[in-house]
Protein backbone atom coordinates (compact mmCIF):
# COMPACT_ATOMS: atom_id res chain seq x y z
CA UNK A 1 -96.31 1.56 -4.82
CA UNK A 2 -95.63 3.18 -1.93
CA UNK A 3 -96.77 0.46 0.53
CA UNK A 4 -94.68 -1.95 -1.33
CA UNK A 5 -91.62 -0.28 -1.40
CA UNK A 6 -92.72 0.84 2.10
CA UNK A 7 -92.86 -2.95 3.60
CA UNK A 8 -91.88 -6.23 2.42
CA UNK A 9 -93.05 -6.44 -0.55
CA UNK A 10 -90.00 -5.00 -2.61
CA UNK A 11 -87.91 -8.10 -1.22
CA UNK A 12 -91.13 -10.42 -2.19
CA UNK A 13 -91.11 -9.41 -5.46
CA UNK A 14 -87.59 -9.65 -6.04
CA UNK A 15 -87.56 -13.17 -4.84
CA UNK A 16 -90.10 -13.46 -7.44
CA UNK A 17 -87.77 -12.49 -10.36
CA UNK A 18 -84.88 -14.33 -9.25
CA UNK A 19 -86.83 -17.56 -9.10
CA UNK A 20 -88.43 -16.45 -12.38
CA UNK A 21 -84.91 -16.24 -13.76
CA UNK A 22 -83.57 -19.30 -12.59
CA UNK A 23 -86.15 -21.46 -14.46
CA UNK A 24 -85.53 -19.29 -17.77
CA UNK A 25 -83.52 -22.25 -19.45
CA UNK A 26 -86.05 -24.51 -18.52
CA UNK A 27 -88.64 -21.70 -20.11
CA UNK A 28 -86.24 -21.29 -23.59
CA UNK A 29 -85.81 -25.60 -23.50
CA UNK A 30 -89.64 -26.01 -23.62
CA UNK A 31 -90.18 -23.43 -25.98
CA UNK A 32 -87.48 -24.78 -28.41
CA UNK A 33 -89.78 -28.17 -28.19
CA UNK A 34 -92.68 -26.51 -28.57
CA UNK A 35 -91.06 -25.00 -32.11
CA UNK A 36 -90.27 -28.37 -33.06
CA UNK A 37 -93.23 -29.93 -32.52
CA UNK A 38 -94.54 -27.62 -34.60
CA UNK A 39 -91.99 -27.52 -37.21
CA UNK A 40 -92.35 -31.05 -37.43
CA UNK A 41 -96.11 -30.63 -37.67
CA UNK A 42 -96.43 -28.17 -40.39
CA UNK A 43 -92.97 -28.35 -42.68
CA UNK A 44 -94.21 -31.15 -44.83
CA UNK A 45 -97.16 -29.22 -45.64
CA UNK A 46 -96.01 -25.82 -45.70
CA UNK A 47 -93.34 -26.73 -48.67
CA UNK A 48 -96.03 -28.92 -50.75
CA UNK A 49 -97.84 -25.71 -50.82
CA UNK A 50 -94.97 -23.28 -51.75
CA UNK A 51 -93.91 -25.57 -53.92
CA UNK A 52 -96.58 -26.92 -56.15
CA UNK A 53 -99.59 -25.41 -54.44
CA UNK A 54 -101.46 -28.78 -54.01
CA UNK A 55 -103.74 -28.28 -51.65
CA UNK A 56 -104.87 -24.91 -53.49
CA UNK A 57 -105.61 -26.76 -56.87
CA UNK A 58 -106.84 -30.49 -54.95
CA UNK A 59 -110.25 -28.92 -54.04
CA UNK A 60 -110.48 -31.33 -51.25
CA UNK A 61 -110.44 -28.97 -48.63
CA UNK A 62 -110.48 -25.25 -48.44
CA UNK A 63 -107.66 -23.18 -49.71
CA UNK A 64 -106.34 -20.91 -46.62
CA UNK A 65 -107.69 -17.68 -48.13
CA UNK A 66 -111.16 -19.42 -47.87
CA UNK A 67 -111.45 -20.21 -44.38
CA UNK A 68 -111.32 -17.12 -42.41
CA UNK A 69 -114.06 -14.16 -43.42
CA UNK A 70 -111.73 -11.20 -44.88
CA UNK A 71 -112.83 -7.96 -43.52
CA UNK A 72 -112.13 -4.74 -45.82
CA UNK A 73 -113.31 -1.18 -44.67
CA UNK A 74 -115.69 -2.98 -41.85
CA UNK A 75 -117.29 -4.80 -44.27
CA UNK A 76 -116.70 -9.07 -44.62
């Protein structure tokens, strides 16, 4: 810390966050897309399930619950 503070690397780093900041709406902008792709990906599916549970009484694939291994007590 002290060698930074001590030479140029305190004004370095600085630049660093200010060009950081100014490409924070570009950062929020692509992360709102990113939401909506997903959104957009998953709704339809999400509300058939909370609604009716489909998939969970289909049997075609597995329900959620079934495809991860639950652990309890460090036992699966």
């Amino acid at each position: 810390m002290r060698e930074i503070l001590a030479g140029k690397g305190r004004e370095a780093i600085t630049a660093l966050v200010a060009k950081d900041k100014a490409l924070e709406p570009e950062a929020n902008a692509i992360a709102a897309v990113d939401k909506l792709v997903r959104y957009h990906r998953d709704l339809f599916k999400l509300l058939n399930n909370f609604v009716s549970f489909r998939d969970f009484y289909r049997r075609k694939d597995k329900a959620m619950f079934q495809v991860g291994t639950l652990y309890l007590d460090q036992r699966s």
